[in-house]
PDB file of N, CA and C in Angstrom:
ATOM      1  N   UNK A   1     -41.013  51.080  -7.811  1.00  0.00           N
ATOM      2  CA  UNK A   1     -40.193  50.015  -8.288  1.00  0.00           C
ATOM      3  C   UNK A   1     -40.385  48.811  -7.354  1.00  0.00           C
ATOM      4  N   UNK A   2     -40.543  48.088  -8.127  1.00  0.00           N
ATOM      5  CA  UNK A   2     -40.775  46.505  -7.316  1.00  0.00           C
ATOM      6  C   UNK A   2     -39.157  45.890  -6.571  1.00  0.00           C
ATOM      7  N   UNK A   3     -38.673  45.897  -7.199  1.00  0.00           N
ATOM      8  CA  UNK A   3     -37.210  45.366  -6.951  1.00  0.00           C
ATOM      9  C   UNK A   3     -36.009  46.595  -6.945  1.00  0.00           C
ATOM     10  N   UNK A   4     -35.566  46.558  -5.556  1.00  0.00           N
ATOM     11  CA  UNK A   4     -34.717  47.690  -4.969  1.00  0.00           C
ATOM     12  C   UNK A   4     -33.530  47.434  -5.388  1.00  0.00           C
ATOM     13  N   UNK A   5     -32.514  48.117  -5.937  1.00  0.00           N
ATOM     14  CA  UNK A   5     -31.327  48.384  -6.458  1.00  0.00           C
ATOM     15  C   UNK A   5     -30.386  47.507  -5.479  1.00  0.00           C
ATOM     16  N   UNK A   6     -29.313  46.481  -6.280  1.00  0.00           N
ATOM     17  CA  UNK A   6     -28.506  46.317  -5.368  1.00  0.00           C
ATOM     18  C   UNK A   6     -27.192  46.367  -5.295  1.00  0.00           C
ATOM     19  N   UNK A   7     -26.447  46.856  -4.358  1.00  0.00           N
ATOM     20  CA  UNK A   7     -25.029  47.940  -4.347  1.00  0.00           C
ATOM     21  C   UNK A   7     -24.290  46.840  -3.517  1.00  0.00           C
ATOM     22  N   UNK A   8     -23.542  47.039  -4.154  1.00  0.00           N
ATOM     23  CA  UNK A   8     -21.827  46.334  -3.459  1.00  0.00           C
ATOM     24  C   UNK A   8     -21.566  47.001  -2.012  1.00  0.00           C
ATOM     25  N   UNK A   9     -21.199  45.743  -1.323  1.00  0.00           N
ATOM     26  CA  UNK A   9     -21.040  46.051   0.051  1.00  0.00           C
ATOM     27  C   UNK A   9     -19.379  46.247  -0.015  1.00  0.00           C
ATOM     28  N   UNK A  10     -19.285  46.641   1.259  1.00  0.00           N
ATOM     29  CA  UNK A  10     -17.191  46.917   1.167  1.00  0.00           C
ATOM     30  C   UNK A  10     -16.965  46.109   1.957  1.00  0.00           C
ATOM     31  N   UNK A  11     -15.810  45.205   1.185  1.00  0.00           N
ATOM     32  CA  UNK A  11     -15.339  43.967   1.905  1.00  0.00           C
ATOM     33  C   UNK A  11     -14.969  44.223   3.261  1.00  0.00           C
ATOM     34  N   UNK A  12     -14.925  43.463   4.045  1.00  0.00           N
ATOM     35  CA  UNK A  12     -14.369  43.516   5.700  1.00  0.00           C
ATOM     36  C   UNK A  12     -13.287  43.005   5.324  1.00  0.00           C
ATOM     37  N   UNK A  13     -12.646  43.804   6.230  1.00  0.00           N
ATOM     38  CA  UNK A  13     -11.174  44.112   6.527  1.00  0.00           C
ATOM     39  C   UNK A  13     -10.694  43.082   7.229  1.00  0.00           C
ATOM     40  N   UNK A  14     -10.298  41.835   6.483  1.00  0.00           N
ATOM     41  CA  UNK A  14      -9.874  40.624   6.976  1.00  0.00           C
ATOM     42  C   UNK A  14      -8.504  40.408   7.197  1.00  0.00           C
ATOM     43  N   UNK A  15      -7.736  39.373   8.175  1.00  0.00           N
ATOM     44  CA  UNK A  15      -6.771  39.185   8.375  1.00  0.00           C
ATOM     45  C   UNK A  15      -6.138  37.984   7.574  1.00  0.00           C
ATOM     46  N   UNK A  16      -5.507  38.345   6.061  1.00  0.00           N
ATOM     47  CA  UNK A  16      -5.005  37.335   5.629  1.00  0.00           C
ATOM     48  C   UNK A  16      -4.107  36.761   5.954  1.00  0.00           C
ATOM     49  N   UNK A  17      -3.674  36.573   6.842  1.00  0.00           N
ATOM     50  CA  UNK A  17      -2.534  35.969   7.237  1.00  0.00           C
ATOM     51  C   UNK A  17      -2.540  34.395   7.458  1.00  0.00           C
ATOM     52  N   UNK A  18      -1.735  33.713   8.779  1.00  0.00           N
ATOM     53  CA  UNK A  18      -1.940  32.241   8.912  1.00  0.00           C
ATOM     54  C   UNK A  18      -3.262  31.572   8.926  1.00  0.00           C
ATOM     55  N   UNK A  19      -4.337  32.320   9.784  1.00  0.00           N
ATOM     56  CA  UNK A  19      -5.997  32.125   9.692  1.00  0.00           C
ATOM     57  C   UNK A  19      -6.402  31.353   8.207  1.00  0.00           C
ATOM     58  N   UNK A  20      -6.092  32.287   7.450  1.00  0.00           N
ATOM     59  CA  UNK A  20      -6.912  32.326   5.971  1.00  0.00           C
ATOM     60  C   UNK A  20      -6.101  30.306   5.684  1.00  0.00           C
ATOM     61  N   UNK A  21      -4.656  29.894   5.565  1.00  0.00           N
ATOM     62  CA  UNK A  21      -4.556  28.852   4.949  1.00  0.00           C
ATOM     63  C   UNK A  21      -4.579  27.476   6.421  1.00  0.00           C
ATOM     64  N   UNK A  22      -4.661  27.802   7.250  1.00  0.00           N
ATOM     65  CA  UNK A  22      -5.303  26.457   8.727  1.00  0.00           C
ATOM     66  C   UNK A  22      -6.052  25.783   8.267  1.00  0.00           C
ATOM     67  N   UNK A  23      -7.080  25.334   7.188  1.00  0.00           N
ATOM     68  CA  UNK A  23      -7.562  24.871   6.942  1.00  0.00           C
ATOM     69  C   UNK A  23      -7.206  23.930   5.821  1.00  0.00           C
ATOM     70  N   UNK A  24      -6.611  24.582   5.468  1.00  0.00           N
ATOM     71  CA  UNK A  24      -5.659  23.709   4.093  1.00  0.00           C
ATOM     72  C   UNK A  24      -4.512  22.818   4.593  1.00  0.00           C
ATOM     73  N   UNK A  25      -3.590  23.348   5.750  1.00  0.00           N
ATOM     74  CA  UNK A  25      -2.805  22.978   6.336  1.00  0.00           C
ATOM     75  C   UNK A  25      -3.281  21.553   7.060  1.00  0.00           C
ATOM     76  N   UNK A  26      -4.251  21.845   7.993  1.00  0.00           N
ATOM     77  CA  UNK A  26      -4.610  20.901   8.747  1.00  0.00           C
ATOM     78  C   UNK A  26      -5.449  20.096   7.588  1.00  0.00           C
ATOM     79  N   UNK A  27      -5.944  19.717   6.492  1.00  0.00           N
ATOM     80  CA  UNK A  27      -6.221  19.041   5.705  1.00  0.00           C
ATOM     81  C   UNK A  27      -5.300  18.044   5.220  1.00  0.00           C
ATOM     82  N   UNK A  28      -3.733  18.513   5.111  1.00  0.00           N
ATOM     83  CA  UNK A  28      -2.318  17.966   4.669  1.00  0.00           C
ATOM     84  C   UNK A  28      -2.106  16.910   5.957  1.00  0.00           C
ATOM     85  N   UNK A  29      -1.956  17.777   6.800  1.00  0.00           N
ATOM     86  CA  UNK A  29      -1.322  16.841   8.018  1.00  0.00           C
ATOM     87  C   UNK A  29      -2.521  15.794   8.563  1.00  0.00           C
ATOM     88  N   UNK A  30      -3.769  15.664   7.976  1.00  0.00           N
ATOM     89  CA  UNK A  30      -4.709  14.669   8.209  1.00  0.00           C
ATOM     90  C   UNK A  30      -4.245  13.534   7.240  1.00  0.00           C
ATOM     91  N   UNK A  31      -4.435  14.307   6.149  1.00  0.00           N
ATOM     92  CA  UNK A  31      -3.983  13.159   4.893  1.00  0.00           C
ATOM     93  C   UNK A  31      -3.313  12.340   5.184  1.00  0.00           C
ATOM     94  N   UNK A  32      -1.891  13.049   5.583  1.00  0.00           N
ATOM     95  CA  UNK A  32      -0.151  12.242   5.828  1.00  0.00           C
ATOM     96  C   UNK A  32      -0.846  11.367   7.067  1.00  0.00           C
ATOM     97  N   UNK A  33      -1.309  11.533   8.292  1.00  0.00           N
ATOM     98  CA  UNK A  33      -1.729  10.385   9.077  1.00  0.00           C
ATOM     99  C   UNK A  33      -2.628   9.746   8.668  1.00  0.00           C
ATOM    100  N   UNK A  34      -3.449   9.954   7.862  1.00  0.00           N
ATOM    101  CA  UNK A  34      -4.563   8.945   7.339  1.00  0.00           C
ATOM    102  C   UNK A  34      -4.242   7.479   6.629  1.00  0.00           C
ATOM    103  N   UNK A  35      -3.230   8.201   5.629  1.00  0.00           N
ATOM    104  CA  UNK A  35      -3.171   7.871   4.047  1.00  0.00           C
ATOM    105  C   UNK A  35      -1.763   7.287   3.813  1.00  0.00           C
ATOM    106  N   UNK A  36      -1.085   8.876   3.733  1.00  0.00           N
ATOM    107  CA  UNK A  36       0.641   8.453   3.940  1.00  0.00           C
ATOM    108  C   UNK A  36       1.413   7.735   4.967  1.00  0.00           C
ATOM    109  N   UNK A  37       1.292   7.950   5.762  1.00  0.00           N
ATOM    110  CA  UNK A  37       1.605   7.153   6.814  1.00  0.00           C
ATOM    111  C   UNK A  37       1.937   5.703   6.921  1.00  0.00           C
ATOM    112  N   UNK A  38       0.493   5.065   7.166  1.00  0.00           N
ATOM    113  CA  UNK A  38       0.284   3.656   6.902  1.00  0.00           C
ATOM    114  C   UNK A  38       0.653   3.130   5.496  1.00  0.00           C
ATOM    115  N   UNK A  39       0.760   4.265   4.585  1.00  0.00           N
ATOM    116  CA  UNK A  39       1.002   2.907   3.332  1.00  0.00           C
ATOM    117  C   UNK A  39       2.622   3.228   3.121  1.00  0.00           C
ATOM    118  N   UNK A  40       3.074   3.838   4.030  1.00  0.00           N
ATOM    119  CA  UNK A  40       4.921   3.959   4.124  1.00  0.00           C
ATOM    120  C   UNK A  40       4.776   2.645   4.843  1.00  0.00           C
ATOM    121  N   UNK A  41       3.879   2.699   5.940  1.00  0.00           N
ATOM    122  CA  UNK A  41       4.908   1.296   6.757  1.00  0.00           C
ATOM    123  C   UNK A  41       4.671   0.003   6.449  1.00  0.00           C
ATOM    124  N   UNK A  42       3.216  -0.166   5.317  1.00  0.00           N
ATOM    125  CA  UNK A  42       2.601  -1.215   4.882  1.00  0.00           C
ATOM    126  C   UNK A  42       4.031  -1.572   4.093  1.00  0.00           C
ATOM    127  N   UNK A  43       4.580  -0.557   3.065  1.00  0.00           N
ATOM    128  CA  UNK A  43       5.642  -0.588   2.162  1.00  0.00           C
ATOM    129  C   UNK A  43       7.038  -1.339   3.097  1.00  0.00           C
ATOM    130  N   UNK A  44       7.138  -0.913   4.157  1.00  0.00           N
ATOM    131  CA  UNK A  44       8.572  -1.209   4.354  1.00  0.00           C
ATOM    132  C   UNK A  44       8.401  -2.360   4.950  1.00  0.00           C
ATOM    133  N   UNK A  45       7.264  -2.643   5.433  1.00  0.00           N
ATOM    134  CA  UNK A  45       6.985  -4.474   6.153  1.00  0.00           C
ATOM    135  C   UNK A  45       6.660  -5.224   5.202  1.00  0.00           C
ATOM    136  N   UNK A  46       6.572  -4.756   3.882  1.00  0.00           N
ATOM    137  CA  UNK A  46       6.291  -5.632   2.796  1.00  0.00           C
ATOM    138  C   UNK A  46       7.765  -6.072   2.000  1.00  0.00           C
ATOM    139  N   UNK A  47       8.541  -4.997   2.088  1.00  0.00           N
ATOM    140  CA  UNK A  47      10.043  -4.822   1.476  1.00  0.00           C
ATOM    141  C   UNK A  47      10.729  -5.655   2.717  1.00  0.00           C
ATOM    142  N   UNK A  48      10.851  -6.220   3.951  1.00  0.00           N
ATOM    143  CA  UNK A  48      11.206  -6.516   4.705  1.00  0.00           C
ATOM    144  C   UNK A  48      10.672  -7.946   4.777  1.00  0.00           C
ATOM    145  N   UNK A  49       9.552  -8.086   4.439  1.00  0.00           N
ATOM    146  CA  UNK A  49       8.880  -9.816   4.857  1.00  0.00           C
ATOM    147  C   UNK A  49       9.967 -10.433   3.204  1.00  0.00           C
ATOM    148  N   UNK A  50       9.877  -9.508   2.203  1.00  0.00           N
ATOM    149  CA  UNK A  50      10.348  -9.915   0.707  1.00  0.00           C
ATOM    150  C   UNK A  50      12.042 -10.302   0.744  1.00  0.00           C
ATOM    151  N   UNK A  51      12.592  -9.825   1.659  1.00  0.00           N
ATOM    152  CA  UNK A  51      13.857  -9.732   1.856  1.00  0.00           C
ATOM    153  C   UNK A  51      14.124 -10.406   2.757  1.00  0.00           C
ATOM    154  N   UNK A  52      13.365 -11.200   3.444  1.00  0.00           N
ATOM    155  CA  UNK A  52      13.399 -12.189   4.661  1.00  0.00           C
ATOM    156  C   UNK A  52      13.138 -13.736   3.822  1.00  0.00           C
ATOM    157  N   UNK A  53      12.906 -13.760   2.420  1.00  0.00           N
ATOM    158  CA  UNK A  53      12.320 -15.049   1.703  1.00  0.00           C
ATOM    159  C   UNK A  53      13.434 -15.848   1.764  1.00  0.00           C
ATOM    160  N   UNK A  54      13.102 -17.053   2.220  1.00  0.00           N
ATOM    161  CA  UNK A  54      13.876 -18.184   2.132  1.00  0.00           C
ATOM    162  C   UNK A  54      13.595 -19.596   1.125  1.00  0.00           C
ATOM    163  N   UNK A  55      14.334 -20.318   0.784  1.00  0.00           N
ATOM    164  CA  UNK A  55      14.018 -21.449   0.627  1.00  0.00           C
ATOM    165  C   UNK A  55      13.301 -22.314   1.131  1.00  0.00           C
ATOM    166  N   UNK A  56      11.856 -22.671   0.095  1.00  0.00           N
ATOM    167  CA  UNK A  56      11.415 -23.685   1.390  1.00  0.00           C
ATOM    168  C   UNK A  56       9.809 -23.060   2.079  1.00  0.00           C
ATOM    169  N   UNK A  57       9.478 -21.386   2.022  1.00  0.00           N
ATOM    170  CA  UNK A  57       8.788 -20.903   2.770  1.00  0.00           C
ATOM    171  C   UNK A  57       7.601 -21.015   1.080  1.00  0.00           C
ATOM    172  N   UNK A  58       6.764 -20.737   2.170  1.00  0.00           N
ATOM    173  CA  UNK A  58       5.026 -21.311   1.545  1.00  0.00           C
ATOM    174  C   UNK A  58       4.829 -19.966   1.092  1.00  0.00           C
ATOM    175  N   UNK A  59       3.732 -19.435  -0.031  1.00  0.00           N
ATOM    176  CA  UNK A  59       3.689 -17.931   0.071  1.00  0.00           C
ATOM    177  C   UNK A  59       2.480 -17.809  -0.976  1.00  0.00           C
ATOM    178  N   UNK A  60       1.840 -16.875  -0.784  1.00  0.00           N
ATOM    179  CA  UNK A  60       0.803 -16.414  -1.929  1.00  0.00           C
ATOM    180  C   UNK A  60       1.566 -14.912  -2.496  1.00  0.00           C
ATOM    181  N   UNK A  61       1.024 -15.321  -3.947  1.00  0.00           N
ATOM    182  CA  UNK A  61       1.620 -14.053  -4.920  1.00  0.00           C
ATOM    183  C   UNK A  61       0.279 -13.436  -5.007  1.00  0.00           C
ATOM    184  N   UNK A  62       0.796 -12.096  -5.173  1.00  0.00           N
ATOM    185  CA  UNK A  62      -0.283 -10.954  -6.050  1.00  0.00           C
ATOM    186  C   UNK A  62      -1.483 -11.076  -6.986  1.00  0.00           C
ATOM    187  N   UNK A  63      -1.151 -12.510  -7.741  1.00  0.00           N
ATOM    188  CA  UNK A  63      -1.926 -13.094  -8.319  1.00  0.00           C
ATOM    189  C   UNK A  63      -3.070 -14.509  -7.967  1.00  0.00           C
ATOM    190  N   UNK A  64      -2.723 -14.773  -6.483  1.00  0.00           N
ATOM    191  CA  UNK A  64      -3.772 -15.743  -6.187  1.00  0.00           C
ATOM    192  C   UNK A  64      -2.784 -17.171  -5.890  1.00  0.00           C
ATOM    193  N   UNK A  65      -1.619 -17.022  -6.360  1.00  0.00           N
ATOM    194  CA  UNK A  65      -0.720 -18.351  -6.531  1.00  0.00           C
ATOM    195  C   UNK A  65      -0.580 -18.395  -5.031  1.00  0.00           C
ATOM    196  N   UNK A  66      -0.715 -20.145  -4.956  1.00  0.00           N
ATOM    197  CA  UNK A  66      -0.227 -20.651  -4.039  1.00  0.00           C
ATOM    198  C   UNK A  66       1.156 -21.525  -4.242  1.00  0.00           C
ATOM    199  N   UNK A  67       2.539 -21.374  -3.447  1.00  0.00           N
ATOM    200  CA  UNK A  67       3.737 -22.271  -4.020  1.00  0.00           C
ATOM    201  C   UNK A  67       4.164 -22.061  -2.944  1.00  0.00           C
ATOM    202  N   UNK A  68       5.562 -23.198  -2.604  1.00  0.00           N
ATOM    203  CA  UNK A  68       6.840 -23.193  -1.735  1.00  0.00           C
ATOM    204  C   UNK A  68       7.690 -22.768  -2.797  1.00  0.00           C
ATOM    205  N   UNK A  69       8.467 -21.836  -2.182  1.00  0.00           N
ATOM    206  CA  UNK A  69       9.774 -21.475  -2.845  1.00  0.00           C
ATOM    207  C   UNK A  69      10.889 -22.459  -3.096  1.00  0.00           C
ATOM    208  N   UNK A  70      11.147 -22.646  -4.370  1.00  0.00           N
ATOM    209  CA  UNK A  70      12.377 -23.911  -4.419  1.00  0.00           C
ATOM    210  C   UNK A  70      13.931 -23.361  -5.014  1.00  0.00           C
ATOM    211  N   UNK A  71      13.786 -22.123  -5.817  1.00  0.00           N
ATOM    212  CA  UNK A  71      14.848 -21.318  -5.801  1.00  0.00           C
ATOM    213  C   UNK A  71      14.940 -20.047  -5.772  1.00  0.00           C
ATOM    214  N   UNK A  72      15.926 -19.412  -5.212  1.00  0.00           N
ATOM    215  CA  UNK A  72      15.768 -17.689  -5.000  1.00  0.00           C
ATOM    216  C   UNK A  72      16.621 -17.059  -5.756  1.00  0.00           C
ATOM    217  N   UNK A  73      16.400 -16.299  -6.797  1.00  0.00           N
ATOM    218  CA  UNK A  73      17.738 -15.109  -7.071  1.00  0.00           C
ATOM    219  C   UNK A  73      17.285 -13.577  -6.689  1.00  0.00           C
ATOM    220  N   UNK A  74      18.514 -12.833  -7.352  1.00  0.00           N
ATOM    221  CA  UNK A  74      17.964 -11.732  -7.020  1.00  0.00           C
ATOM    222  C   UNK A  74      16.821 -11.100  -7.264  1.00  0.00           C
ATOM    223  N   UNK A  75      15.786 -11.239  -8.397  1.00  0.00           N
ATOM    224  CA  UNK A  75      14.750 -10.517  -8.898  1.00  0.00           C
ATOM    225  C   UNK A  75      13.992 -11.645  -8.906  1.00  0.00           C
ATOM    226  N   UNK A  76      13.898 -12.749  -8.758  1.00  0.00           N
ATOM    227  CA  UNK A  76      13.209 -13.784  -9.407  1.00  0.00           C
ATOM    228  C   UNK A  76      13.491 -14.763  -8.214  1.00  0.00           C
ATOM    229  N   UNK A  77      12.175 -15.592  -7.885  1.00  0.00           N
ATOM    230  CA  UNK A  77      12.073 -16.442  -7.415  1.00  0.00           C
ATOM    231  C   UNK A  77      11.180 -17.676  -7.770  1.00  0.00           C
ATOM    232  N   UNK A  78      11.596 -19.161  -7.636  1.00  0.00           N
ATOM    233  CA  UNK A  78      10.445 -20.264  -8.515  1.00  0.00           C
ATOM    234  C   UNK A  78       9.632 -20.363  -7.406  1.00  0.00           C
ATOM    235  N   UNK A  79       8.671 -21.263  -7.817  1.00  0.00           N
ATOM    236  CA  UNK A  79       7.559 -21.472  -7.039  1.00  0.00           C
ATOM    237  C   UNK A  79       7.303 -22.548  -7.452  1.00  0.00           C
ATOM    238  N   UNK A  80       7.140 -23.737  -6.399  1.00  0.00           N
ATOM    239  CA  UNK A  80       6.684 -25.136  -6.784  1.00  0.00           C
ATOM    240  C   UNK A  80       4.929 -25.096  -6.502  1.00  0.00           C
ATOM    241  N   UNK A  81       4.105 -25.157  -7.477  1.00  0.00           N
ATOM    242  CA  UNK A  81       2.758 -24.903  -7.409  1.00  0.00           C
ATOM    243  C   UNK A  81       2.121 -26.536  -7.575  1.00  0.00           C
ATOM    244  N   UNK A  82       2.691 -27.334  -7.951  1.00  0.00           N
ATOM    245  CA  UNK A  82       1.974 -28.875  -7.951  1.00  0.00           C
ATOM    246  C   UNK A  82       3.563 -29.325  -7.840  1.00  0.00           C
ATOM    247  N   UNK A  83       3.390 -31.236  -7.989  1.00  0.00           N
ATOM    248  CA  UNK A  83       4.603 -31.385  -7.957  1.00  0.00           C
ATOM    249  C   UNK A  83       4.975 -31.582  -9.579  1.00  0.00           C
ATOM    250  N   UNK A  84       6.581 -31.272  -9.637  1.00  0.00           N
ATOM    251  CA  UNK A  84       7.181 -31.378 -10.976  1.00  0.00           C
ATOM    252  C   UNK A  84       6.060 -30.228 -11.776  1.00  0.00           C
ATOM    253  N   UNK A  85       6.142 -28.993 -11.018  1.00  0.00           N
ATOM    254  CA  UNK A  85       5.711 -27.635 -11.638  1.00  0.00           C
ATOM    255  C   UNK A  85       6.003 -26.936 -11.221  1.00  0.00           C
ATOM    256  N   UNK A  86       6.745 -25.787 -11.848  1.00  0.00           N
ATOM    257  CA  UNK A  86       7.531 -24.433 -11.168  1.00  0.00           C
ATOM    258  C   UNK A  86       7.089 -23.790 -12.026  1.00  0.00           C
ATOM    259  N   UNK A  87       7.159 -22.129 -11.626  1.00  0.00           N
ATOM    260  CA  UNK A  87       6.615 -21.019 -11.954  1.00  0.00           C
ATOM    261  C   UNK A  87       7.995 -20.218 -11.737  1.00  0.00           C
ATOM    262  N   UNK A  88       8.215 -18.891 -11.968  1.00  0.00           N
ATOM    263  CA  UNK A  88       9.015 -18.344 -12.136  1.00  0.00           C
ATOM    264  C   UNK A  88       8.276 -16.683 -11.615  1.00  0.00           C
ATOM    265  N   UNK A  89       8.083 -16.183 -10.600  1.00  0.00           N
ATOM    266  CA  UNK A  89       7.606 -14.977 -10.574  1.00  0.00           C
ATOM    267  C   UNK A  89       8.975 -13.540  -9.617  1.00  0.00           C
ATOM    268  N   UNK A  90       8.254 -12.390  -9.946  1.00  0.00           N
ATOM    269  CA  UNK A  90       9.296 -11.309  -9.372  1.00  0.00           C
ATOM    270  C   UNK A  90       9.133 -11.565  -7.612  1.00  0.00           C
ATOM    271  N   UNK A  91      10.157 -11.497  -6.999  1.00  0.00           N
ATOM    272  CA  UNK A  91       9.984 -11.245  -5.504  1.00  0.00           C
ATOM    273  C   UNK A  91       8.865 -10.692  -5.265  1.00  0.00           C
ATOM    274  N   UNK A  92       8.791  -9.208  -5.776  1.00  0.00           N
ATOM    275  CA  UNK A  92       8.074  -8.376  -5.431  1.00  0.00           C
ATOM    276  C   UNK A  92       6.503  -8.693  -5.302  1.00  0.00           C
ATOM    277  N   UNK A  93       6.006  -9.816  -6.244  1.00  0.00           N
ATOM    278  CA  UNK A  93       4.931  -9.814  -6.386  1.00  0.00           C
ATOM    279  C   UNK A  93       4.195 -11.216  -5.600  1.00  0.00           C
ATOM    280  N   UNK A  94       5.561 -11.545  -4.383  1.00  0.00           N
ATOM    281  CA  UNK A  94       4.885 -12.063  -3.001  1.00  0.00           C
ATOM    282  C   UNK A  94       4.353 -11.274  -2.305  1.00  0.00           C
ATOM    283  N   UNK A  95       2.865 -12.031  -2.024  1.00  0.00           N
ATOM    284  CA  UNK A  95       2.207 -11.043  -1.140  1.00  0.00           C
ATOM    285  C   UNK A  95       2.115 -11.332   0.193  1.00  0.00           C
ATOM    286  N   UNK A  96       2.813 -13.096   0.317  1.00  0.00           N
ATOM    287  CA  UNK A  96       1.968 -12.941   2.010  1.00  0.00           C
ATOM    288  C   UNK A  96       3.077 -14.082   2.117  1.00  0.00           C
ATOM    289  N   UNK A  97       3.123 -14.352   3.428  1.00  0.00           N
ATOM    290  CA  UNK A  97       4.376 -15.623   3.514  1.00  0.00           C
ATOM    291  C   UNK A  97       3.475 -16.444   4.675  1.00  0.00           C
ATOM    292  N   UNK A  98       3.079 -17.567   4.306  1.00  0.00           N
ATOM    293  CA  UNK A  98       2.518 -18.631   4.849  1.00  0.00           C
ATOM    294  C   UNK A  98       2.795 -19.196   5.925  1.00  0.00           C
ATOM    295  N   UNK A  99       2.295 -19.673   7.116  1.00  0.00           N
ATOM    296  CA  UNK A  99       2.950 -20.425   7.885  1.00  0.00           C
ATOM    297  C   UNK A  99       3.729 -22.203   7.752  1.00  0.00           C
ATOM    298  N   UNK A 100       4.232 -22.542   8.347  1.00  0.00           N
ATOM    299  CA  UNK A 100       4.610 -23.855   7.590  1.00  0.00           C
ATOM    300  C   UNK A 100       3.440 -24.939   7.195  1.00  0.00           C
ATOM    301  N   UNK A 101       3.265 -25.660   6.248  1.00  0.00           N
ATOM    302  CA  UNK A 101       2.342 -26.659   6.655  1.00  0.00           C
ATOM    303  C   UNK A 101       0.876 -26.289   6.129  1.00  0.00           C
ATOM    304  N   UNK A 102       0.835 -24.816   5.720  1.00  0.00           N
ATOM    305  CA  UNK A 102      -0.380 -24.886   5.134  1.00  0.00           C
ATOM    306  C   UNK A 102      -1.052 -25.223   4.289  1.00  0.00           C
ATOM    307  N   UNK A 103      -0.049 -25.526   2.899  1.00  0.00           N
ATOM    308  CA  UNK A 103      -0.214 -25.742   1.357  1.00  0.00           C
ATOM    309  C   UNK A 103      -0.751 -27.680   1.895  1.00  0.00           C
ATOM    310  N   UNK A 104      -0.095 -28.564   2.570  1.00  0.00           N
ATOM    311  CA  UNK A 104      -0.238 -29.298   3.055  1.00  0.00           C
ATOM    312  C   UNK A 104      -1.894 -29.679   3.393  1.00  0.00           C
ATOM    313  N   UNK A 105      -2.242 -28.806   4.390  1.00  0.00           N
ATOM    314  CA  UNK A 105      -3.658 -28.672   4.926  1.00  0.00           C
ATOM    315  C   UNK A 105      -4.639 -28.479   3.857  1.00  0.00           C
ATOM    316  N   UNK A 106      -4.104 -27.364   2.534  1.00  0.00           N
ATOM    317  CA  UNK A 106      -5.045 -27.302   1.173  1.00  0.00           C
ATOM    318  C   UNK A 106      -5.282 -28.178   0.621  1.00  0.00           C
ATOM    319  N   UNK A 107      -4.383 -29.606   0.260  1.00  0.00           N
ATOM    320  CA  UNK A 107      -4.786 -30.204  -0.890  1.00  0.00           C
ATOM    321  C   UNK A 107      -5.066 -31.568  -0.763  1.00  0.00           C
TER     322      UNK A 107
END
């Protein structure tokens, strides 16, 4: 016979215990510092710069807009984008808060 018969070996007698899932584990707790982590605190310095908006402050939205804020409510804030032009967008979808004077320097 050219080709020798082949027989099942008997599993080794392994220790399933904590060994077997360390690898899965330490995969989780990489993630959470990788991944989770930073985009918790990206979140709460973003919820914090949004809740710091004043009247008056310069800001780019989510969408590319450049405006000074001219009124604030609770969900909604305007945006003066030229003069005698307001916009109307969600808080939320400020992305960055300008230093003074910059919109100035743009145009």
């Amino acid at each position: 016979m050219i080709i020798s018969p082949a027989y099942a070996q008997a599993a080794p007698a392994g220790d399933p215990g904590f060994i077997g899932f360390l690898p899965i584990v330490l995969m989780f707790v990489l993630l959470y510092f990788l991944m989770i982590r930073p985009q918790m605190k990206r979140a709460k310095e973003h919820k914090q710069m949004v809740e710091a908006l004043q009247k008056g402050d310069e800001v780019i939205t989510t969408g590319g807009v450049l405006g000074r804020i001219t009124k604030m409510g609770d969900a909604y804030v305007s945006l003066e984008i030229a003069p005698n032009t307001e916009i109307s967008v969600q808080r939320a979808s400020v992305q960055t808060l300008l230093p003074k004077g910059t919109l100035k320097s743009l145009q």
